[in-house]
C-alpha atoms as a PDB file:
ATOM      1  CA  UNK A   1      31.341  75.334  26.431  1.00  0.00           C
ATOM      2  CA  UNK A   2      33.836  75.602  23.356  1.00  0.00           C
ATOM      3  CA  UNK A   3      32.225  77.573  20.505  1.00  0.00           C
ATOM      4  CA  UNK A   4      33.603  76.149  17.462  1.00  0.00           C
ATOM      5  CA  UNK A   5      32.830  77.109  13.351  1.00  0.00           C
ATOM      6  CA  UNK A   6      33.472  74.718  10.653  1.00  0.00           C
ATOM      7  CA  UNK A   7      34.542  76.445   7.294  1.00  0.00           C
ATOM      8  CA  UNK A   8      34.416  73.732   4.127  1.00  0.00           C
ATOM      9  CA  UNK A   9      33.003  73.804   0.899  1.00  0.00           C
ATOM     10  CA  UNK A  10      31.419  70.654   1.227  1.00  0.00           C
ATOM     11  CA  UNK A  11      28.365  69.949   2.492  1.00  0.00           C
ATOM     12  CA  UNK A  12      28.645  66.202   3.498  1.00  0.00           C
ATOM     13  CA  UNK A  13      32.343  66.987   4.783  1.00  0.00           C
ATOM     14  CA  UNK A  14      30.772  69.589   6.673  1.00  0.00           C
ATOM     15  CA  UNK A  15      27.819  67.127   8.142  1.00  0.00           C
ATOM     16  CA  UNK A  16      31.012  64.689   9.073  1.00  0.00           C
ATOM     17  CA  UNK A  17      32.544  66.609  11.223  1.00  0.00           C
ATOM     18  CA  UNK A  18      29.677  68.119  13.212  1.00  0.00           C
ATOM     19  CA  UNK A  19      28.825  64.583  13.496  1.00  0.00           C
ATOM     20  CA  UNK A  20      32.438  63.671  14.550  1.00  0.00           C
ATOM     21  CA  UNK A  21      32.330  67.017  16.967  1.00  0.00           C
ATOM     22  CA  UNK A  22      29.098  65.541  18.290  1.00  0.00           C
ATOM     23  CA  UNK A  23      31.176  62.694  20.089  1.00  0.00           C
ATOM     24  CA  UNK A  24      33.840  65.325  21.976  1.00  0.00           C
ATOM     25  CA  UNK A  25      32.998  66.667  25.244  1.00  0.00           C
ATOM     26  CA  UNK A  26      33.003  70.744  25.560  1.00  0.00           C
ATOM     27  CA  UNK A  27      33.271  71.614  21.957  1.00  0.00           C
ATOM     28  CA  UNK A  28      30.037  72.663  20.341  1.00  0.00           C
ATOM     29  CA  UNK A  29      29.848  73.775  16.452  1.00  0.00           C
ATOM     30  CA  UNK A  30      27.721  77.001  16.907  1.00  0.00           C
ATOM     31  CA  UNK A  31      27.947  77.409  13.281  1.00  0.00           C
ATOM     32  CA  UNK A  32      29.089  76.170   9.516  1.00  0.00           C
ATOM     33  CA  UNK A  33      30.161  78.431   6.422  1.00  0.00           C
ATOM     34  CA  UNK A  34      31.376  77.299   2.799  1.00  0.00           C
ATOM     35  CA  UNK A  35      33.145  80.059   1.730  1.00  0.00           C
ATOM     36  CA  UNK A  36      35.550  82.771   3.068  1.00  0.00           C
ATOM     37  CA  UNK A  37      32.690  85.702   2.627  1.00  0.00           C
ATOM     38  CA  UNK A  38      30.527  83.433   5.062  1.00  0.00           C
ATOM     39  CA  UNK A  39      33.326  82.313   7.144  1.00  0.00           C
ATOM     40  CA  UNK A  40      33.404  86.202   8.192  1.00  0.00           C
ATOM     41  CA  UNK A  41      29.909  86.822   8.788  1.00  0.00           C
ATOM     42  CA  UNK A  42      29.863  83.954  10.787  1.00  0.00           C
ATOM     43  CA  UNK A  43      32.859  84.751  12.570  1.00  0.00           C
ATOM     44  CA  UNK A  44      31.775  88.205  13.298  1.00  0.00           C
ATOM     45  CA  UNK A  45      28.405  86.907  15.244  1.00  0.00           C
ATOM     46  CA  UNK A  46      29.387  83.781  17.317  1.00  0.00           C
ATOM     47  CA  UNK A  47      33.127  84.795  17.932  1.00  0.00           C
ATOM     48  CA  UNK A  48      34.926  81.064  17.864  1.00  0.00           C
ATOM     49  CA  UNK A  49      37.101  79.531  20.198  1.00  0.00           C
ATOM     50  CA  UNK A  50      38.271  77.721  17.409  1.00  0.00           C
ATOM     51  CA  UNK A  51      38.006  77.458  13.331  1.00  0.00           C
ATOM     52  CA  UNK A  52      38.235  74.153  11.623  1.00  0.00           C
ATOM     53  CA  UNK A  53      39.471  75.152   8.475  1.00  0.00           C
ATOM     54  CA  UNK A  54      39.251  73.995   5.179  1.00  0.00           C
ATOM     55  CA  UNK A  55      42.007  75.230   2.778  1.00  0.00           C
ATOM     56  CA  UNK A  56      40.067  75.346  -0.661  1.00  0.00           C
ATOM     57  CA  UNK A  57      37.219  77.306  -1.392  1.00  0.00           C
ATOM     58  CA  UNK A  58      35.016  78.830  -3.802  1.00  0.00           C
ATOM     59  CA  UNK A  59      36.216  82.055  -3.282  1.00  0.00           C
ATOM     60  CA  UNK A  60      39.490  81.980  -2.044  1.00  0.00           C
ATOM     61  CA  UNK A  61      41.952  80.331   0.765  1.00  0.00           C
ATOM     62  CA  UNK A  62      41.047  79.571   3.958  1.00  0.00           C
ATOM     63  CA  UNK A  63      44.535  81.279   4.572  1.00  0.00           C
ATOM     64  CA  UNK A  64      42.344  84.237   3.207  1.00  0.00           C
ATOM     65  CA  UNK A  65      40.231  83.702   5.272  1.00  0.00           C
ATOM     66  CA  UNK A  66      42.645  84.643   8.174  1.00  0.00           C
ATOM     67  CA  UNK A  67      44.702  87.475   6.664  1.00  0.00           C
ATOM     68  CA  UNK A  68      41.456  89.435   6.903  1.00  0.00           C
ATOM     69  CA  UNK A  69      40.620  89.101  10.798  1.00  0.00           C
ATOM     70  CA  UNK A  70      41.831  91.379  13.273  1.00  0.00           C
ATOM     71  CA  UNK A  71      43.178  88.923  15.460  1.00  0.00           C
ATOM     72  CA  UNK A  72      44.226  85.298  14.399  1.00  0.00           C
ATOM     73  CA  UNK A  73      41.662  82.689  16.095  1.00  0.00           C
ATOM     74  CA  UNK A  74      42.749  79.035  16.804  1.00  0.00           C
ATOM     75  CA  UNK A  75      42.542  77.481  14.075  1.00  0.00           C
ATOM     76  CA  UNK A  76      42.719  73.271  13.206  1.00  0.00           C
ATOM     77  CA  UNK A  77      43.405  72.841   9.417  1.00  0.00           C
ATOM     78  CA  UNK A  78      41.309  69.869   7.984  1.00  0.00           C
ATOM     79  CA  UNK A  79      41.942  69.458   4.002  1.00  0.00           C
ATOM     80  CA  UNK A  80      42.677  67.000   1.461  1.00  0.00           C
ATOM     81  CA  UNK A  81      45.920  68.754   0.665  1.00  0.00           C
ATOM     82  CA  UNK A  82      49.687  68.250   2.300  1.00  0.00           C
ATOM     83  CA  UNK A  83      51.187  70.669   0.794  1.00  0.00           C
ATOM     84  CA  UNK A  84      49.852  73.666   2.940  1.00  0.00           C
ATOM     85  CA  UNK A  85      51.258  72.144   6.350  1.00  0.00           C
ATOM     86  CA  UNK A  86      54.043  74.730   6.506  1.00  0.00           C
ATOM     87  CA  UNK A  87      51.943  77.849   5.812  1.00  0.00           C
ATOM     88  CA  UNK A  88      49.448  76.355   7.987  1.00  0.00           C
ATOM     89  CA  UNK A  89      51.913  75.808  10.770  1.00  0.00           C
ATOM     90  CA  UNK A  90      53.186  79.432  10.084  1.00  0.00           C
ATOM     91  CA  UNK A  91      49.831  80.927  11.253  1.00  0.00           C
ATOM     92  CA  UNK A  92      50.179  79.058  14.683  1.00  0.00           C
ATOM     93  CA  UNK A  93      47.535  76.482  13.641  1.00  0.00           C
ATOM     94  CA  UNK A  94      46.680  74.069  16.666  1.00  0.00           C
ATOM     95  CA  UNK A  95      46.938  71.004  13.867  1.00  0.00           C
ATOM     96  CA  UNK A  96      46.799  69.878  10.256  1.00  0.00           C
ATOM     97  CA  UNK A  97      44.321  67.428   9.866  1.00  0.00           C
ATOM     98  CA  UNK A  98      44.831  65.523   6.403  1.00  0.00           C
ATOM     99  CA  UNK A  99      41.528  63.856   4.738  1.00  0.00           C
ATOM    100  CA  UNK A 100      40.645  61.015   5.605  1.00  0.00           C
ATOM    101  CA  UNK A 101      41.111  61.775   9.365  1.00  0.00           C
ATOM    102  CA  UNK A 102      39.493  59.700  12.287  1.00  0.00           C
ATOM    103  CA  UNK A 103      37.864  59.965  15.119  1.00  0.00           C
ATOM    104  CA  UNK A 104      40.797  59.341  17.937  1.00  0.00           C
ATOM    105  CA  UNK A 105      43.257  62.046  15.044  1.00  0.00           C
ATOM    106  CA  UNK A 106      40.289  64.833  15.336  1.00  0.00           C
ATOM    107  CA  UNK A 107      40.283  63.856  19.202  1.00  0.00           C
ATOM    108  CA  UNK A 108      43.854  64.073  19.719  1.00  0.00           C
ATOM    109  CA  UNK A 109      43.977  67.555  18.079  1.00  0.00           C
ATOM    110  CA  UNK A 110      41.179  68.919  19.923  1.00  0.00           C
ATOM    111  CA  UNK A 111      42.620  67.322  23.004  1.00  0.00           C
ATOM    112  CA  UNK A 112      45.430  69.962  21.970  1.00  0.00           C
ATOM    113  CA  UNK A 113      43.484  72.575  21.487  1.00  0.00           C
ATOM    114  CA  UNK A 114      41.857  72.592  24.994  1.00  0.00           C
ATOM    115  CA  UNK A 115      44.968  72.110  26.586  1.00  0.00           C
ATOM    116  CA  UNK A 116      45.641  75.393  25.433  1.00  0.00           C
ATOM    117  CA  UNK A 117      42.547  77.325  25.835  1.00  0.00           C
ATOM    118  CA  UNK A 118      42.406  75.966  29.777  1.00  0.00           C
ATOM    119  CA  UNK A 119      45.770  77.595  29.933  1.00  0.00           C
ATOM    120  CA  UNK A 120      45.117  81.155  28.196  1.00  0.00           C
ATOM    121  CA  UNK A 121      41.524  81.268  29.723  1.00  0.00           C
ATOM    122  CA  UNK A 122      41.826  79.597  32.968  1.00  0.00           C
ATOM    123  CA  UNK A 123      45.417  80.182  34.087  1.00  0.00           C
ATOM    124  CA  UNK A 124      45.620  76.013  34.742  1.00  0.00           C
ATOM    125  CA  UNK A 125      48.896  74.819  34.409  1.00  0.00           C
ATOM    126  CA  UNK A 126      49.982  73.069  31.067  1.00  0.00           C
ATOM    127  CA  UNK A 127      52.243  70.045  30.870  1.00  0.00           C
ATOM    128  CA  UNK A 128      53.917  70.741  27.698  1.00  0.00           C
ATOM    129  CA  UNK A 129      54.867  67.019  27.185  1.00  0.00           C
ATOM    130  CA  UNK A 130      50.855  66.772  26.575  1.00  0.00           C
ATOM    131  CA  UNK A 131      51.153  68.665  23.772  1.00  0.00           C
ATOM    132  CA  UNK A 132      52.177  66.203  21.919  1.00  0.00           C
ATOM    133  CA  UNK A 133      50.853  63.005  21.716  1.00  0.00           C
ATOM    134  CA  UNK A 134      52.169  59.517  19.779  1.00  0.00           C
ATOM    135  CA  UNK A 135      49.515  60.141  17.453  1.00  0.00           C
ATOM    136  CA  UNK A 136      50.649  63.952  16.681  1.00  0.00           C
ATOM    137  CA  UNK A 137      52.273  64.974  13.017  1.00  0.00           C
ATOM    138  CA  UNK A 138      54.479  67.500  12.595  1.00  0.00           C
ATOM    139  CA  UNK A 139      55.558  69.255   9.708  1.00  0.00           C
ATOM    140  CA  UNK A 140      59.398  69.101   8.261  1.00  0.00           C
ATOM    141  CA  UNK A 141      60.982  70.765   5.137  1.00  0.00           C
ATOM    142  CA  UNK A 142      64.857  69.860   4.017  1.00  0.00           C
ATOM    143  CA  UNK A 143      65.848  71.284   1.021  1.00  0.00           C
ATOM    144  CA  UNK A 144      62.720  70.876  -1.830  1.00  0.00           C
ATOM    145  CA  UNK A 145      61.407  67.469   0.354  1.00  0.00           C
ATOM    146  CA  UNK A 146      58.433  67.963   2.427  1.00  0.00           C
ATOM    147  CA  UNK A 147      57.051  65.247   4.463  1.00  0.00           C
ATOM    148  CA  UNK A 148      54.132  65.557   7.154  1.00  0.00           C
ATOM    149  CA  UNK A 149      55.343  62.826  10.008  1.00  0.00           C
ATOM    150  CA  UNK A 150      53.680  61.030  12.877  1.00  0.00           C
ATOM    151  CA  UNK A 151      55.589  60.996  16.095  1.00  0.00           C
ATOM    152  CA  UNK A 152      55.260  57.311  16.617  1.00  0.00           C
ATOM    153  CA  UNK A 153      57.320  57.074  13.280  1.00  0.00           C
ATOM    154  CA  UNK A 154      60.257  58.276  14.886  1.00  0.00           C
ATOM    155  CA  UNK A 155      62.982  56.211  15.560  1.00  0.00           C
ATOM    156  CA  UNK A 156      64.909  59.024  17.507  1.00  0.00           C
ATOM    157  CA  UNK A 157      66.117  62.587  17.107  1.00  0.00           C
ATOM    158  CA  UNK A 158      70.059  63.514  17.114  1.00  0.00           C
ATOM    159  CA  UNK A 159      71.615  66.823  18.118  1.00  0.00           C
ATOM    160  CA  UNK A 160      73.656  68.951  15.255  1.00  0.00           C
ATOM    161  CA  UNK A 161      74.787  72.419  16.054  1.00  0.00           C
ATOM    162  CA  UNK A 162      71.387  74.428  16.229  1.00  0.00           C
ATOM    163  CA  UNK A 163      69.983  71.729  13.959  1.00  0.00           C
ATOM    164  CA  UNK A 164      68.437  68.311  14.648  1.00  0.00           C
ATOM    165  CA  UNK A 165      68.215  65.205  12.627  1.00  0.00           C
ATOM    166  CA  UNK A 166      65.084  63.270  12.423  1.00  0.00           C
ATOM    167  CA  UNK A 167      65.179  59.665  11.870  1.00  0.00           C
ATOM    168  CA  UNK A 168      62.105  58.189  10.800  1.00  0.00           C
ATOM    169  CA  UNK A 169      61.718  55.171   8.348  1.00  0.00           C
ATOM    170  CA  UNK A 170      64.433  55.357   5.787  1.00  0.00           C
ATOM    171  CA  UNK A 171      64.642  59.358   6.044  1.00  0.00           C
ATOM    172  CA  UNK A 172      66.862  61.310   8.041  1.00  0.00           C
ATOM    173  CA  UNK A 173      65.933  65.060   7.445  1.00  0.00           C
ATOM    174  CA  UNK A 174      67.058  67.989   9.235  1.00  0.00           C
ATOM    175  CA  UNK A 175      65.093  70.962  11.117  1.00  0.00           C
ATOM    176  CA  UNK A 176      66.253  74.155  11.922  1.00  0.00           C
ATOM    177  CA  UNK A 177      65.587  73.442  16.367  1.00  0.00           C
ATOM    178  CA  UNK A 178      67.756  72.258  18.505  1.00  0.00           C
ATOM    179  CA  UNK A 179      67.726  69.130  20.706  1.00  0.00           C
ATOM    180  CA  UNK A 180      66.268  71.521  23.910  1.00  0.00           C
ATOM    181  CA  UNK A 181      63.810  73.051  22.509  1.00  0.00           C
ATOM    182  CA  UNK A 182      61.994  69.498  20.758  1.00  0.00           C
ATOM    183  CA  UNK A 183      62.544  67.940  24.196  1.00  0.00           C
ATOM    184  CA  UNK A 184      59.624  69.462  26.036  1.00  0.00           C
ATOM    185  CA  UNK A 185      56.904  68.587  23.406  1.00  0.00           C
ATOM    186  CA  UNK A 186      57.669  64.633  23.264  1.00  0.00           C
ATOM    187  CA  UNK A 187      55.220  62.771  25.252  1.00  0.00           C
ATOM    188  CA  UNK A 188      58.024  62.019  28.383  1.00  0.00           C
ATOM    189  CA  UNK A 189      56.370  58.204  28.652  1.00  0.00           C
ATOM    190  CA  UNK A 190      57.394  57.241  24.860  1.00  0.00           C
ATOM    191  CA  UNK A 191      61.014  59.529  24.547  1.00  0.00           C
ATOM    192  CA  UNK A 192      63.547  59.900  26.414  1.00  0.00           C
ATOM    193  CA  UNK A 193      67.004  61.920  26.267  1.00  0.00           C
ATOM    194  CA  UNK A 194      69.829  59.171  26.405  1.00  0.00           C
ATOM    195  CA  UNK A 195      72.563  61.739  25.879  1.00  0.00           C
ATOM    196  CA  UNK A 196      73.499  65.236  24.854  1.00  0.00           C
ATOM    197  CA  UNK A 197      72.838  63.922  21.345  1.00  0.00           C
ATOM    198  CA  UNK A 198      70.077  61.949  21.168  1.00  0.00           C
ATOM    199  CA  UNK A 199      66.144  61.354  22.218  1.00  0.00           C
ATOM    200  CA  UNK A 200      65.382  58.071  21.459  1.00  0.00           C
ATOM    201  CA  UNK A 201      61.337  56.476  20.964  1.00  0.00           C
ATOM    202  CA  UNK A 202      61.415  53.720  23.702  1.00  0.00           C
ATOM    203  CA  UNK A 203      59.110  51.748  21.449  1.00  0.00           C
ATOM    204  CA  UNK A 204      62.114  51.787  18.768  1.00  0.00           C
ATOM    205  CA  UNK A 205      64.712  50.254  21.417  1.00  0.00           C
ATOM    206  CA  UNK A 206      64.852  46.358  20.751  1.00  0.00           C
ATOM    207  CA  UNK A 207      68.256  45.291  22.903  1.00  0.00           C
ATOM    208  CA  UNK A 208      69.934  46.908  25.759  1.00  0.00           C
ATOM    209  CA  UNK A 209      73.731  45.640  26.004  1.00  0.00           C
ATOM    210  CA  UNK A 210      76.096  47.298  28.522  1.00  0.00           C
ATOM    211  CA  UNK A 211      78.954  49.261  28.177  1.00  0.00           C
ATOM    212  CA  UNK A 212      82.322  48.961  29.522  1.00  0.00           C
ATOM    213  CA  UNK A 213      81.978  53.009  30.144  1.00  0.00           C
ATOM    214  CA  UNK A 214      79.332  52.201  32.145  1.00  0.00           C
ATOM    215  CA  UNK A 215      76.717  53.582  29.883  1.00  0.00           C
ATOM    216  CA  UNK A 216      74.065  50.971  27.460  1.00  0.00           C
ATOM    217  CA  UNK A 217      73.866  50.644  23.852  1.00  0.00           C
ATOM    218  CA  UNK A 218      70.797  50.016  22.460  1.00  0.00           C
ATOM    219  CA  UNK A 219      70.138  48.405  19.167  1.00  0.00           C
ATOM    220  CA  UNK A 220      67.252  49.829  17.333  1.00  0.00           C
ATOM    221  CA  UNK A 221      65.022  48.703  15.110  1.00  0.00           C
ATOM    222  CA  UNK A 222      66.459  50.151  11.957  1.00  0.00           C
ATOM    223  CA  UNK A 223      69.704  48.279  13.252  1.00  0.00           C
ATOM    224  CA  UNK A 224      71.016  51.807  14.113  1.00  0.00           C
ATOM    225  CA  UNK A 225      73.109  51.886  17.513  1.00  0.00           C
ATOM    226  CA  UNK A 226      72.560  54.597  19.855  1.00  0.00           C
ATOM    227  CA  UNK A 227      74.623  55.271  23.667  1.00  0.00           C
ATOM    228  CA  UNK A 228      73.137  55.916  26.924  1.00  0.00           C
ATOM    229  CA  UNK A 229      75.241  58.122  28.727  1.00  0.00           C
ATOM    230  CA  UNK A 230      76.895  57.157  31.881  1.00  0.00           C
ATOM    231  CA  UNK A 231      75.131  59.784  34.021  1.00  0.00           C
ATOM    232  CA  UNK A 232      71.700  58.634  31.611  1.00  0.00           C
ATOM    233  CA  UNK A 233      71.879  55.218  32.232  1.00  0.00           C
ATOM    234  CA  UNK A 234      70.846  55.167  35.789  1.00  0.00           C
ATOM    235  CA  UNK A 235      67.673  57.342  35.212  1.00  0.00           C
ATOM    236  CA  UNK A 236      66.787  55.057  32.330  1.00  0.00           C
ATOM    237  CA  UNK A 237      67.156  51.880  34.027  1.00  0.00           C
ATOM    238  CA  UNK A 238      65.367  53.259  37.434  1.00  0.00           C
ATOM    239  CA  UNK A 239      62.302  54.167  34.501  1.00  0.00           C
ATOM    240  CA  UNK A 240      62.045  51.016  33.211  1.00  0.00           C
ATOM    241  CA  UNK A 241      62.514  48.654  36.065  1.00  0.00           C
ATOM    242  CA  UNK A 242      59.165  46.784  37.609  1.00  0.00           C
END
């Protein structure tokens, strides 16, 4: 069993997600607190395996909260609030659940979560493309613009230097990883690499057209043009044949 705490100020957004919890299999809420002075004394008895965390509270910060534990705990965010993502994401939280979340968002994070745990507790082997899921957001901060993004909204991510450009909707921002390292955490069913420069969401592609280089160009749905590689092409095709 997965001992879990629920920190939030509010009592019926408290009763939510225990019911919520109620409906996931291995994690059991061994106890609630709504503020960071009970958050501690309840920490300090049942030992979590994970803290869903509220941000706002009476008496302080769920980021509080943390700075005065020995050892971070996993932690899933939950608040009403985006602007906390990239602290939150800078403690190593699991997720950052925004308010309203449902049932299959709380399930995909604590999907994440036990993935995880199996891992540090068990020693079973963790496919880090499960890591993320379509449904996952991630955090991304370009100059004063912040924007908290679902995977499935990206239309593909391009290589530049130890930077890489995201392309989602109208936006293009940049993050400071490179193409390698964002590779492993796409779910390898929905993305794939079609160069040195570019991961592309399969779901984006709308028309394959070959290449005289012996490559494919594929027309996206923003109308943007992306190349398979020659040495790419094969691997994709072989994927998506019947």
């Amino acid at each position: 069993m997965i001992k879990a705490i629920i920190v939030e100020d509010s009592r019926l957004a408290r009763l939510e997600l225990k019911s919520q919890l109620e409906e996931i299999s291995d994690i059991y809420c061994v106890a609630e607190a709504e503020s960071v002075e009970q958050a501690l004394e309840v920490y300090e008895v049942h030992k979590p395996d994970i803290v869903f965390l509220d941000i706002n509270l009476p008496d302080g910060s769920g980021f509080d909260f943390l700075a005065q534990l020995a050892q971070a705990p996993h932690v899933i965010f939950t608040t009403a609030f985006d602007e906390f993502a990239l602290k939150a994401f800078d403690q190593d939280a699991i997720d950052y659940l925004l308010k309203p979340y449902t049932q299959k968002r709380l399930g995909q994070a604590c999907d994440k979560f036990k993935l995880i745990n199996a891992n540090e507790h068990n020693k079973v082997p963790v496919d880090p493309n499960s890591l993320m899921t379509l449904g996952s957001q991630f955090f991304v901060k370009d100059g004063k613009s912040c924007w908290l993004i679902k995977l499935d909204q990206v239309e593909r991510f391009e290589a530049m230097g130890n930077y890489t450009r995201v392309y989602f909707e109208d936006k293009k921002p940049m993050i400071y990883r490179t193409l390698a390292q964002i590779e492993p955490r796409l779910p390898s069913d929905s993305f794939f690499r079609i160069s040195r420069q570019n991961i592309v969401q399969l779901n984006k592609i709308v028309n394959i057209t070959p290449c005289s280089s012996g490559g494919l160009e594929l027309m996206l749905k923003s109308g943007a043009i992306a190349e398979v590689s020659r040495r790419q092409a094969s691997v994709f095709k072989s994927m998506l044949a019947l």
